[in-house]
Protein backbone atom coordinates (compact mmCIF):
# COMPACT_ATOMS: atom_id res chain seq x y z
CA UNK A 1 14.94 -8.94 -10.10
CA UNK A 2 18.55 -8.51 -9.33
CA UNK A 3 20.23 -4.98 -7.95
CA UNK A 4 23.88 -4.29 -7.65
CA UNK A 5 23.49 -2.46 -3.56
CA UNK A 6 20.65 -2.46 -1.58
CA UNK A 7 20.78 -0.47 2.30
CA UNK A 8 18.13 -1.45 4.40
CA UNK A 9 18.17 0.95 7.16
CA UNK A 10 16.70 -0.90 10.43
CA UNK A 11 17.16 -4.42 9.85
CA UNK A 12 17.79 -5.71 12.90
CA UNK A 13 14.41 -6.48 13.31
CA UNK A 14 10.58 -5.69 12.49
CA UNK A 15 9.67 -4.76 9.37
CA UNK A 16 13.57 -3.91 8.38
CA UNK A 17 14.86 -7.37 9.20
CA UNK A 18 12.06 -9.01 7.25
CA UNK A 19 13.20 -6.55 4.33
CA UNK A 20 16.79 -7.41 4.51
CA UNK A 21 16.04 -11.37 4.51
CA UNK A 22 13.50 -10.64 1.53
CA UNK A 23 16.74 -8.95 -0.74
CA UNK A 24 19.54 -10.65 0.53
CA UNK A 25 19.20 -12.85 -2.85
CA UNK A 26 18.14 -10.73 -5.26
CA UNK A 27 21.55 -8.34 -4.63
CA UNK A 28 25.21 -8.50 -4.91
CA UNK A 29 25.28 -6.37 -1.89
CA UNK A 30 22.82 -5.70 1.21
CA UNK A 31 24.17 -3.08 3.76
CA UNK A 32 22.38 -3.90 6.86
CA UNK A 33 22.17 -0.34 8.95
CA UNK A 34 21.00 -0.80 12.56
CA UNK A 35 22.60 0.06 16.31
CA UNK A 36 22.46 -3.59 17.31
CA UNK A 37 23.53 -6.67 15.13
CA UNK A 38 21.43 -7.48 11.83
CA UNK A 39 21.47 -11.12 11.10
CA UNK A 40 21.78 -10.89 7.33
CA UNK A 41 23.60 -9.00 5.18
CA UNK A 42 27.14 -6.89 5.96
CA UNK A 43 25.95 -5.07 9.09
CA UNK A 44 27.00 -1.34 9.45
CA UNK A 45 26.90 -0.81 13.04
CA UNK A 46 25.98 2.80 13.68
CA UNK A 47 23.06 4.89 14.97
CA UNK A 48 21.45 7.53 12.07
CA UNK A 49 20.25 9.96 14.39
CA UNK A 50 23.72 10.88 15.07
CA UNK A 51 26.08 13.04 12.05
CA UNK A 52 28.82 10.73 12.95
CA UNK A 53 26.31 7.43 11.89
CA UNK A 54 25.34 9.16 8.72
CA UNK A 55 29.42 9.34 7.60
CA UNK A 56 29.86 5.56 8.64
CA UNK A 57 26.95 4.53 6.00
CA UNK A 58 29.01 6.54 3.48
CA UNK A 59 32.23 5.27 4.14
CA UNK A 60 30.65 1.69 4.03
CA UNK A 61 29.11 2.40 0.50
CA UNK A 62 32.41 4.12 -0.54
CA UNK A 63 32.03 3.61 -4.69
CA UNK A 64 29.07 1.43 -5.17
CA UNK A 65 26.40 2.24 -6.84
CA UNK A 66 23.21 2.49 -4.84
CA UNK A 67 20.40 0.70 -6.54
CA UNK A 68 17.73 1.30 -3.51
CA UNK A 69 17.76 3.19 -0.32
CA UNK A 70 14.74 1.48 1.73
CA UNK A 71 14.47 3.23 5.00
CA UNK A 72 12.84 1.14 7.04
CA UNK A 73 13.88 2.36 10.48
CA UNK A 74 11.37 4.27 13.02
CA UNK A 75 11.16 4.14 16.58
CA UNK A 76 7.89 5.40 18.75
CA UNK A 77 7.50 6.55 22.40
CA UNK A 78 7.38 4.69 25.43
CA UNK A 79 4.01 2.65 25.77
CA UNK A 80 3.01 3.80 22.52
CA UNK A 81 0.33 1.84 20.50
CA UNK A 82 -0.44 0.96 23.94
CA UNK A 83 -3.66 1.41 26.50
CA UNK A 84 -0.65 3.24 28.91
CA UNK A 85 0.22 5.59 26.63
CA UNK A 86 -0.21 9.39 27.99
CA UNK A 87 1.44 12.06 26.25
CA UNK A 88 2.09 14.22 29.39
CA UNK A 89 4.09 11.19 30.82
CA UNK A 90 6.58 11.79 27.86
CA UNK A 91 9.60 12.33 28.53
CA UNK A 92 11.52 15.47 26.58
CA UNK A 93 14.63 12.70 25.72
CA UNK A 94 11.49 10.40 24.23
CA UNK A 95 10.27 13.07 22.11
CA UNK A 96 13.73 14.00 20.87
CA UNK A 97 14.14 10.62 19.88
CA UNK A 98 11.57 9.86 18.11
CA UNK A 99 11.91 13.13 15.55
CA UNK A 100 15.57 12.50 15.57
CA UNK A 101 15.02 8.80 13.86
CA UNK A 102 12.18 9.17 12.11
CA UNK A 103 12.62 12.37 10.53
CA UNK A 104 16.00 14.02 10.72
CA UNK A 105 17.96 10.63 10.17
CA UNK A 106 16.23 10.18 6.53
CA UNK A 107 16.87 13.52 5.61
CA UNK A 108 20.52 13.44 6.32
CA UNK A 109 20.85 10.30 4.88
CA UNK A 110 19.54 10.93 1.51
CA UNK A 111 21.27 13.96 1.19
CA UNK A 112 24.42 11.91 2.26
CA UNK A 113 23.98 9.24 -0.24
CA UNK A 114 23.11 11.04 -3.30
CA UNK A 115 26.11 10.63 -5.49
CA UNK A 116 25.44 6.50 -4.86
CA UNK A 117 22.40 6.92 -6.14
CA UNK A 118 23.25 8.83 -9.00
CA UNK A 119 25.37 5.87 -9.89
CA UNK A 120 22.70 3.78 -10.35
CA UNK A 121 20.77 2.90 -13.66
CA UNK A 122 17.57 2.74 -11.92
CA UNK A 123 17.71 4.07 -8.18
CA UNK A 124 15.01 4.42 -6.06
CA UNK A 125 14.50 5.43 -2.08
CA UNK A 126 11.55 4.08 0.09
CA UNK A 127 10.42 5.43 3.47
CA UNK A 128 8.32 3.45 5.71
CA UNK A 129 5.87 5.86 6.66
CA UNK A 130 2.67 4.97 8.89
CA UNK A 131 -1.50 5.67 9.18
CA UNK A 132 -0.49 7.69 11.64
CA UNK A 133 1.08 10.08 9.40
CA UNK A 134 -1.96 10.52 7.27
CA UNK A 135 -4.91 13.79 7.70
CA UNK A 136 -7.01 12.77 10.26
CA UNK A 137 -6.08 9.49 11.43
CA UNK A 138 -7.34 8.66 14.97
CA UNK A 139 -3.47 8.40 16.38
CA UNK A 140 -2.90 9.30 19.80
CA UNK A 141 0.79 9.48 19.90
CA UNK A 142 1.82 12.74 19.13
CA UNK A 143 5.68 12.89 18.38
CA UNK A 144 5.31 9.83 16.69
CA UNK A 145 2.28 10.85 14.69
CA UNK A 146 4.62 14.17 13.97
CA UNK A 147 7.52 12.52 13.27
CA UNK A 148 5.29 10.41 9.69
CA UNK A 149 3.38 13.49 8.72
CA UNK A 150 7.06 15.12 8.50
CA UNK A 151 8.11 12.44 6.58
CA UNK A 152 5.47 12.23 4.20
CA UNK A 153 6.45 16.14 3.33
CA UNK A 154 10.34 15.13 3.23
CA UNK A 155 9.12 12.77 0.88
CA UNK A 156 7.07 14.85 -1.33
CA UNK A 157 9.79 17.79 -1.07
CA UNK A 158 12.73 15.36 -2.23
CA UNK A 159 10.38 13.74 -5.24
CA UNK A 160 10.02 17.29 -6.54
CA UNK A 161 13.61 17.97 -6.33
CA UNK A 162 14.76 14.77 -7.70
CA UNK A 163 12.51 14.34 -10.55
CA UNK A 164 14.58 15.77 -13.22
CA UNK A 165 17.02 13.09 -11.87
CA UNK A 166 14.80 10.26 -11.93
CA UNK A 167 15.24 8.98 -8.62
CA UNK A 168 12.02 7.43 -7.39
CA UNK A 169 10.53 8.80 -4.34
CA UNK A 170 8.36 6.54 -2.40
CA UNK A 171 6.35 6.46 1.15
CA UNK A 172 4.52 3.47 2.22
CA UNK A 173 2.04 4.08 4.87
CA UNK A 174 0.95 0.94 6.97
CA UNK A 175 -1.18 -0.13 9.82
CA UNK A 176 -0.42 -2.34 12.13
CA UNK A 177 1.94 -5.05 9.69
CA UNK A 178 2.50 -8.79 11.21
CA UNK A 179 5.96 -9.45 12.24
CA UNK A 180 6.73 -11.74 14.84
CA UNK A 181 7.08 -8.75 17.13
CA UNK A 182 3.70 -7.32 16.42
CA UNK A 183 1.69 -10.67 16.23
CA UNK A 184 2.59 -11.70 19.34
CA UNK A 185 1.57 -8.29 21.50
CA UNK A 186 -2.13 -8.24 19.39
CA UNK A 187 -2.61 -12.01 20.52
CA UNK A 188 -1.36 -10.64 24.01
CA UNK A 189 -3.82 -7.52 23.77
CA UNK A 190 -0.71 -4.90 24.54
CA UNK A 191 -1.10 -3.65 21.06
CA UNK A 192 -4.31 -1.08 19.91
CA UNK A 193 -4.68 -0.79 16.02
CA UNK A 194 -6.61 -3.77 15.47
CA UNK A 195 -5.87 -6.56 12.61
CA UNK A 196 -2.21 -6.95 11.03
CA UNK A 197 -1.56 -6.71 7.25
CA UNK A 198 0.57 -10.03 6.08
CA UNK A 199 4.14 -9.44 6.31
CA UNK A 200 4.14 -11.11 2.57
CA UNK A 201 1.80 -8.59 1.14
CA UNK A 202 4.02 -5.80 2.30
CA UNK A 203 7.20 -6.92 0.66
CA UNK A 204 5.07 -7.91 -2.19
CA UNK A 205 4.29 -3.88 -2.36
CA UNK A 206 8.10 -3.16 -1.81
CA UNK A 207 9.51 -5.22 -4.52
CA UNK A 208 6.91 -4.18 -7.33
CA UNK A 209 7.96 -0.30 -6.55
CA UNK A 210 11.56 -2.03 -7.15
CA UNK A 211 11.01 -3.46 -10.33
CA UNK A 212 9.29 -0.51 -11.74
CA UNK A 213 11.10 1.58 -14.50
CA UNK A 214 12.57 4.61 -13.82
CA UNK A 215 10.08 6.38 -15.60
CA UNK A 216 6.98 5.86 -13.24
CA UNK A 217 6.41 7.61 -9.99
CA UNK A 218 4.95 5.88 -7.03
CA UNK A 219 4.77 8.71 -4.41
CA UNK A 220 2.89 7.31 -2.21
CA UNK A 221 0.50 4.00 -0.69
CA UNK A 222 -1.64 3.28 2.43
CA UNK A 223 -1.69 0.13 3.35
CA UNK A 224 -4.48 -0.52 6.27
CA UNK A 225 -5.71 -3.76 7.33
CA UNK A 226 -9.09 -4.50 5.66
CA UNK A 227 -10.62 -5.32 9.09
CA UNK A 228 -8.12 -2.63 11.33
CA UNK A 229 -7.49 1.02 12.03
CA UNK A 230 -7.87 3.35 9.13
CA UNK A 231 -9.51 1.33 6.57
């Protein structure tokens, strides 16, 4: 595969850094969106939760086309995923947060970076969504948990209204997934969620969404660990 523009939105680390170093080949340009340095790509300092981060990413696109928006980005509360997690202990600034970046940054976004995507021959935008976002999952973290099932309807919302337009629409819901970050607190026992999915088997899901034609939808996927949470 080869794109013109990629943006990989959170790829200083986890899942979006892993992304980023996945592309970087396959596209004449990777915008690498995160607050503190991304390793690969051209990084776009700026934080999304903010109006003033959203105008940055546009000025940095300026003409381009954009072939895929991949939204990788998320943020949780403190302790979450964790045996010390208590929602009363919450603070108000940690539940702002947490909506703010998972669910009002990739709203804003996409709205801001229509017209690039309309440039492209074959665009598509991908949310990283979680389990936790899906009916009835055994989550305990609330704004987090509300922050995925919000995105799942932003998702579903902005397929509907982009259809005509052909601009694919995508959510993928994970468990637990094994970066570096994520293998090491399971082997430490400070994570809950059970087994990791393969980093590998994620991007393998990413790219075939990629290389599909314009003409197929992929709304949504879970992706659960055969042995972990939610299976």
């Amino acid at each position: 595969m080869s794109f013109k523009t990629i943006l990989v939105a959170g790829a200083s680390r986890g899942i979006g850094l892993a992304v980023a170093e996945h592309f970087i080949d396959q596209c004449d340009r990777l915008l690498a969106v995160s607050r503190t340095a991304a390793p690969v790509g051209e990084w776009v300092q700026t934080d999304l939760s903010d109006l003033a981060g959203i105008e940055t990413v546009v000025k940095a696109i300026g003409d381009d086309c954009l072939d895929a928006l991949l939204y990788m980005g998320g943020t949780w509360e403190t302790h979450a995923f964790t045996n010390q997690y208590r929602f009363e202990a919450c603070s108000d600034e940690d539940i702002a947060r947490v909506i703010a970046v998972n669910l009002v940054a990739p709203i804003r976004l996409v709205k801001a970076l229509l017209p690039a995507l309309r440039r492209s021959d074959n665009p598509k935008i991908i949310f990283m969504g979680a389990l936790s976002g899906r009916d009835n999952f055994p989550g305990r973290e609330v704004a987090n948990s509300a922050s995925k099932f919000g995105l799942r309807g932003v998702v579903h919302s902005l397929r509907e209204e982009l259809r005509s337009q052909q601009i694919g629409v995508t959510v993928i819901n994970p468990g637990n997934v094994g970066t570096p970050e994520v293998l090491a607190d399971l082997a430490a026992g400070n994570l809950t969620g059970g087994e990791a999915i393969p980093l590998s088997d994620l991007l393998s899901i990413l790219g075939c969404i990629l290389s599909l034609s314009r003409a197929t939808c992929i709304k949504e996927i879970d992706v659960p660990a055969m042995l972990g949470k939610g299976a």
